[in-house]
C-alpha atoms as a PDB file:
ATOM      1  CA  UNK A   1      17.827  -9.122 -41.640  1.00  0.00           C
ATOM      2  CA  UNK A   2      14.308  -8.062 -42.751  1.00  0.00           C
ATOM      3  CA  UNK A   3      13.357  -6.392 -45.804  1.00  0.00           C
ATOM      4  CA  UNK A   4      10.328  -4.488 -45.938  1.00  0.00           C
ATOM      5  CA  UNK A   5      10.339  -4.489 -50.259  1.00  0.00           C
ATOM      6  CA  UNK A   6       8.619  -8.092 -51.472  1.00  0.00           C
ATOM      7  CA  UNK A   7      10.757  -8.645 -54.190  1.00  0.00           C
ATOM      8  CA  UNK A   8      14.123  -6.993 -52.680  1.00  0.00           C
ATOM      9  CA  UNK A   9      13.862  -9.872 -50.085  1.00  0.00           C
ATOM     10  CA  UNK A  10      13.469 -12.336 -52.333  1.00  0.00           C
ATOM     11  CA  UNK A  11      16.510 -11.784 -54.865  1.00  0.00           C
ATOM     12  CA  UNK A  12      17.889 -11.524 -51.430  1.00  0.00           C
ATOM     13  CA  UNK A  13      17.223 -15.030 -50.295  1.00  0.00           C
ATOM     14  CA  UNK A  14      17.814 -16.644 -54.012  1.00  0.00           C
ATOM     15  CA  UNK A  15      21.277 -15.024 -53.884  1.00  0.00           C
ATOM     16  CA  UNK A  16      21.891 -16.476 -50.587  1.00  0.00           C
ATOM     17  CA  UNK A  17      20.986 -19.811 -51.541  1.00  0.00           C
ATOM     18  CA  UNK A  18      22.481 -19.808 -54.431  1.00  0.00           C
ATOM     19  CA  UNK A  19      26.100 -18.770 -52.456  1.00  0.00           C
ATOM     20  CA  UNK A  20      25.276 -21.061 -49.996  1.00  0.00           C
ATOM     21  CA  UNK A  21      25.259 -23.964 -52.188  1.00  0.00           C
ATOM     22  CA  UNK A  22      28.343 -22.427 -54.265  1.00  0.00           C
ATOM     23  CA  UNK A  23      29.972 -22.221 -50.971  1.00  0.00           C
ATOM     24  CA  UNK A  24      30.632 -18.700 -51.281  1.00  0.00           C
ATOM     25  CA  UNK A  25      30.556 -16.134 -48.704  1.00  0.00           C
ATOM     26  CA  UNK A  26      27.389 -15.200 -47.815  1.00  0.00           C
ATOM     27  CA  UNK A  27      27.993 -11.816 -46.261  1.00  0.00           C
ATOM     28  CA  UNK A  28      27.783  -8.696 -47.536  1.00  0.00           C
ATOM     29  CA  UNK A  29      25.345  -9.862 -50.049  1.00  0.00           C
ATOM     30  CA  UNK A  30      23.040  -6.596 -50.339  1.00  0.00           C
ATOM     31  CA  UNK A  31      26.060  -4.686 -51.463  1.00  0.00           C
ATOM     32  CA  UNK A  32      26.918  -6.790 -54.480  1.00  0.00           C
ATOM     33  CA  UNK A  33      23.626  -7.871 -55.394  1.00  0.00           C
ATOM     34  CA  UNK A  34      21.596  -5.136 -55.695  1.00  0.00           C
ATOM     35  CA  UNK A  35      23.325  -1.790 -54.062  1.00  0.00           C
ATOM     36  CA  UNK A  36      20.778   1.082 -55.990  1.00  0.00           C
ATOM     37  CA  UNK A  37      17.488  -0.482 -54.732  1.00  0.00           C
ATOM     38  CA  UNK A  38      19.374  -1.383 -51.214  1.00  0.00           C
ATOM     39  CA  UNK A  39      20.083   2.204 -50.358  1.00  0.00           C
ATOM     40  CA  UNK A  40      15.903   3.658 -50.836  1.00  0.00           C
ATOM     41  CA  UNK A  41      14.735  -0.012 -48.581  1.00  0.00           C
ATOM     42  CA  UNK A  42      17.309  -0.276 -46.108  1.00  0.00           C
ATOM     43  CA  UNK A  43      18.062   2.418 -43.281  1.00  0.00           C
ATOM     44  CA  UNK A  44      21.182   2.841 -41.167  1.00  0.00           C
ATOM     45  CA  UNK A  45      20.685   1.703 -37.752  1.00  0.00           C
ATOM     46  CA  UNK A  46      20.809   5.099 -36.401  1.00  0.00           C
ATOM     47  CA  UNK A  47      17.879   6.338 -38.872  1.00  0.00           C
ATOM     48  CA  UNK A  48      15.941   3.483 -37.637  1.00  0.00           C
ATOM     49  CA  UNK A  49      16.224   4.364 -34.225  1.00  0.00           C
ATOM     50  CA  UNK A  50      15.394   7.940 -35.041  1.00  0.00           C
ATOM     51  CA  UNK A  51      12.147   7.009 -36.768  1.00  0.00           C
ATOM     52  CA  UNK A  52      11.315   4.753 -33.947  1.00  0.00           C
ATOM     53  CA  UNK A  53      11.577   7.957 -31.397  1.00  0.00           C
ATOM     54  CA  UNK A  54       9.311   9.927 -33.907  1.00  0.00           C
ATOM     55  CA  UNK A  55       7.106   7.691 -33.917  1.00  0.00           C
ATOM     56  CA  UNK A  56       6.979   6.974 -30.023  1.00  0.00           C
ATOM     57  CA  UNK A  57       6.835  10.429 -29.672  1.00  0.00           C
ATOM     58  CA  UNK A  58       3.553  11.236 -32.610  1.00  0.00           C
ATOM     59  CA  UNK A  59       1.761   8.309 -30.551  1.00  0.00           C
ATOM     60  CA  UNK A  60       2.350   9.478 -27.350  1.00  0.00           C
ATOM     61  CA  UNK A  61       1.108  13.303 -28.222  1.00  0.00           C
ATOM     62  CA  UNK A  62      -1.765  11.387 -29.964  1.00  0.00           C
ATOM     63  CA  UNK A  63      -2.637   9.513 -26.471  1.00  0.00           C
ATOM     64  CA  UNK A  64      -2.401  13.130 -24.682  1.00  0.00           C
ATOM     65  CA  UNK A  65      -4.829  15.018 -27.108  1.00  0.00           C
ATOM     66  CA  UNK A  66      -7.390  11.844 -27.051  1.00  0.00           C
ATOM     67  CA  UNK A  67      -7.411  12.034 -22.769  1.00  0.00           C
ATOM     68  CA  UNK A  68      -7.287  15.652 -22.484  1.00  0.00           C
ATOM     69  CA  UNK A  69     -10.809  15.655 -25.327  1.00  0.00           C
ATOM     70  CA  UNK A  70     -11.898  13.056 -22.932  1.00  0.00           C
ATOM     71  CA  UNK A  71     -10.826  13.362 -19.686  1.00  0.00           C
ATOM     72  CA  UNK A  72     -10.031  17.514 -19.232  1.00  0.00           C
ATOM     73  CA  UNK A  73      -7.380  19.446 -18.847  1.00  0.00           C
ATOM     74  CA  UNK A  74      -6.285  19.582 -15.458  1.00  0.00           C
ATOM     75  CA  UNK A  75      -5.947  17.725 -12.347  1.00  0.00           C
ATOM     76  CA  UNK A  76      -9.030  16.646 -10.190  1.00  0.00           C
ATOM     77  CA  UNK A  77      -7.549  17.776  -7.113  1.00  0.00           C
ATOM     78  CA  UNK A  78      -5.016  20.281  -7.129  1.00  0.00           C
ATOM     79  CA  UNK A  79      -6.419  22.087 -10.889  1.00  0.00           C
ATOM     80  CA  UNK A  80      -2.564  21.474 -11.918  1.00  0.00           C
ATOM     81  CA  UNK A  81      -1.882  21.222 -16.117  1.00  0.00           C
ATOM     82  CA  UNK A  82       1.250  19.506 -15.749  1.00  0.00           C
ATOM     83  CA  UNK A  83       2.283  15.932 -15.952  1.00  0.00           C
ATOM     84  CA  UNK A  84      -1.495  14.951 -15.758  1.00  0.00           C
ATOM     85  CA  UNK A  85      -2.216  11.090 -15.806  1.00  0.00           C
ATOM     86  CA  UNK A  86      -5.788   9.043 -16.046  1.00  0.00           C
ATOM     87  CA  UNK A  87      -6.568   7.221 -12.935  1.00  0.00           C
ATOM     88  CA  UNK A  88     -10.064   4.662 -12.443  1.00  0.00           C
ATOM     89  CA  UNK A  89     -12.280   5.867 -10.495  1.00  0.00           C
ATOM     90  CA  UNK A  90     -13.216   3.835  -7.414  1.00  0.00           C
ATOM     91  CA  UNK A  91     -10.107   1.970  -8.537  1.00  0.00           C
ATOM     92  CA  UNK A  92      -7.951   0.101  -6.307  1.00  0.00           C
ATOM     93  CA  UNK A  93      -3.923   0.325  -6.534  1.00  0.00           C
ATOM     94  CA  UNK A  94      -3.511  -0.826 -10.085  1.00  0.00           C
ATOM     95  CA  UNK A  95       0.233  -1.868 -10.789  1.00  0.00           C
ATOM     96  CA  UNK A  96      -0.504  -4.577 -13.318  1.00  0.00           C
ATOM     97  CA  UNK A  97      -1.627  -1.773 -15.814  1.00  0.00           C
ATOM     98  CA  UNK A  98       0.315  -0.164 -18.253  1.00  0.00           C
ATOM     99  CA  UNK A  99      -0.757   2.966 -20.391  1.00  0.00           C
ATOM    100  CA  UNK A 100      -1.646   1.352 -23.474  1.00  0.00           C
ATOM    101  CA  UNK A 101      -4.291  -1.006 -21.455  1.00  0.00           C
ATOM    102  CA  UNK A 102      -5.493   2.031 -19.500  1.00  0.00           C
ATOM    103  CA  UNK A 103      -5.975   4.580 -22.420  1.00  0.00           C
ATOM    104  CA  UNK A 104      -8.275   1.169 -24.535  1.00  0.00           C
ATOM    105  CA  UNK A 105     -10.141   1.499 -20.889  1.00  0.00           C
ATOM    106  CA  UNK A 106     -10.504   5.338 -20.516  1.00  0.00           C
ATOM    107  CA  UNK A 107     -11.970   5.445 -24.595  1.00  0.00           C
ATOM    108  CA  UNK A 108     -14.081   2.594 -23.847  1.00  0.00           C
ATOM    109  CA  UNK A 109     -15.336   4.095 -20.241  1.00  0.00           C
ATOM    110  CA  UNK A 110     -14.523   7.743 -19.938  1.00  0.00           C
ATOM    111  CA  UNK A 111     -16.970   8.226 -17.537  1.00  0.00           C
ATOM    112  CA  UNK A 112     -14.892   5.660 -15.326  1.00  0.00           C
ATOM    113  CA  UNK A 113     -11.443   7.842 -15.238  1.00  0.00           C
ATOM    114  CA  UNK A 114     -10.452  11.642 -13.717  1.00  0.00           C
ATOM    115  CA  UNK A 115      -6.976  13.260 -14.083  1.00  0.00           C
ATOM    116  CA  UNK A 116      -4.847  13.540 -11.309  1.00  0.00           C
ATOM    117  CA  UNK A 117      -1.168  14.970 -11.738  1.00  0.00           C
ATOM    118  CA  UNK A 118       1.743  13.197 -10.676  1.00  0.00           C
ATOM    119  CA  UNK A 119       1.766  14.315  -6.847  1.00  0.00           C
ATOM    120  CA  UNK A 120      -2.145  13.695  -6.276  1.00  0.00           C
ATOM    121  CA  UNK A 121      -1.805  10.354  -7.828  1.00  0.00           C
ATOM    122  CA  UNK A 122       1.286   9.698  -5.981  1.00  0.00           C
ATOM    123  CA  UNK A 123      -0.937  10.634  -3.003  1.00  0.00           C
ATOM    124  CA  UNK A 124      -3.571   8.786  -3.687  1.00  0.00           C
ATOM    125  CA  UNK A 125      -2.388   5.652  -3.633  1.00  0.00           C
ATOM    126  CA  UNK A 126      -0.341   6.304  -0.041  1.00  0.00           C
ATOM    127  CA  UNK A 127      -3.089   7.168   1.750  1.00  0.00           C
ATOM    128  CA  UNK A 128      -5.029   3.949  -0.047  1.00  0.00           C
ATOM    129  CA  UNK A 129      -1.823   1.726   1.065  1.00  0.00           C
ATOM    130  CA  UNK A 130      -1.419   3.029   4.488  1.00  0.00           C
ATOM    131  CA  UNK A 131      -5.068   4.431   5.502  1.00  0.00           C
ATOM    132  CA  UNK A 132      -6.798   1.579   3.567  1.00  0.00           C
ATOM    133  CA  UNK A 133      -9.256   4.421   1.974  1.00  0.00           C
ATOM    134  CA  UNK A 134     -11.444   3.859  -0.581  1.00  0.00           C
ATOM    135  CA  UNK A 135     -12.230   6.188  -3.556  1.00  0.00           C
ATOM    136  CA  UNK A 136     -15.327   7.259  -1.386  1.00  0.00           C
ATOM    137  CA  UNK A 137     -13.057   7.866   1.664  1.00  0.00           C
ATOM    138  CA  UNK A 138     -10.674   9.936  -0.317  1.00  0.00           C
ATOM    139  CA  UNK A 139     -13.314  12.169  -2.447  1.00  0.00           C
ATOM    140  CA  UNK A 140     -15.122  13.281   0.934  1.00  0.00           C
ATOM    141  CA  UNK A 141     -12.033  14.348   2.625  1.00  0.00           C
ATOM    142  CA  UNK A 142     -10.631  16.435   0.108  1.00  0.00           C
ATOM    143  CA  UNK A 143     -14.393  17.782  -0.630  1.00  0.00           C
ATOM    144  CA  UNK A 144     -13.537  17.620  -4.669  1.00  0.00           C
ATOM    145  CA  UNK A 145     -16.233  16.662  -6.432  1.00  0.00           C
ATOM    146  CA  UNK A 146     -15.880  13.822  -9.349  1.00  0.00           C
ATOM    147  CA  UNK A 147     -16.388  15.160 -13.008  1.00  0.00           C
END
């Protein structure tokens, strides 16, 4: 198990070496060995997945503020505010990216990305698939104009 604390983790290991060559058992060593400075390092495995969610969470609202300062507020197409996503423009179908690799993309290129909600990016990439449109093809149907 990992200890974040240095020097916890290493009275850690010395007492389990030293019980390993003793031949004692080497569970439940934290308890014995040092239980007041065990309790302020370690966390319960529920805490840790309830920090983890925080912390998904603070980075995902982070993501949200940095695209809506760059990329608006509201969807190219339809002028919807909810469930808004960045999308390249002239971009082709693009399943091999995930959000992380987009949002390095959109801060590096901004100019290169709109905001399309759910449904118009949904849409999007149908009429791509099955009309074989282009970005071009798309923008002068719907008459929208690209921010």
């Amino acid at each position: 198990m990992p200890i974040s604390d240095k020097q916890l983790n290493r009275d850690y290991q010395r007492e389990w070496a030293r019980r390993k060559k003793l031949g004692i058992d080497t569970k439940g060593i934290l308890d014995s060995v040092i239980p007041d400075r065990v309790s302020k390092v370690l966390l319960t495995p529920e805490e840790r997945k309830r920090n983890k969610l925080e912390n998904t969470k603070r980075h995902r609202i982070k993501i949200k503020n940095e695209m809506e300062k760059l990329l608006g507020s509201q969807c190219m197409i339809c002028k919807s505010k909810q469930s808004l996503m960045a999308h390249e423009i002239y971009g082709s179908s693009h399943n091999g990216h995930n959000s992380g690799m987009l949002f390095a993309d959109a801060l590096d290129r901004p100019q290169d990305f709109i905001r399309l909600c759910y449904s118009c990016h949904k849409g999007v990439h149908w009429v791509m698939k099955w009309f074989n449109m282009s970005w071009d093809d798309i923008i002068s149907k719907i008459g929208a104009p690209i921010v």
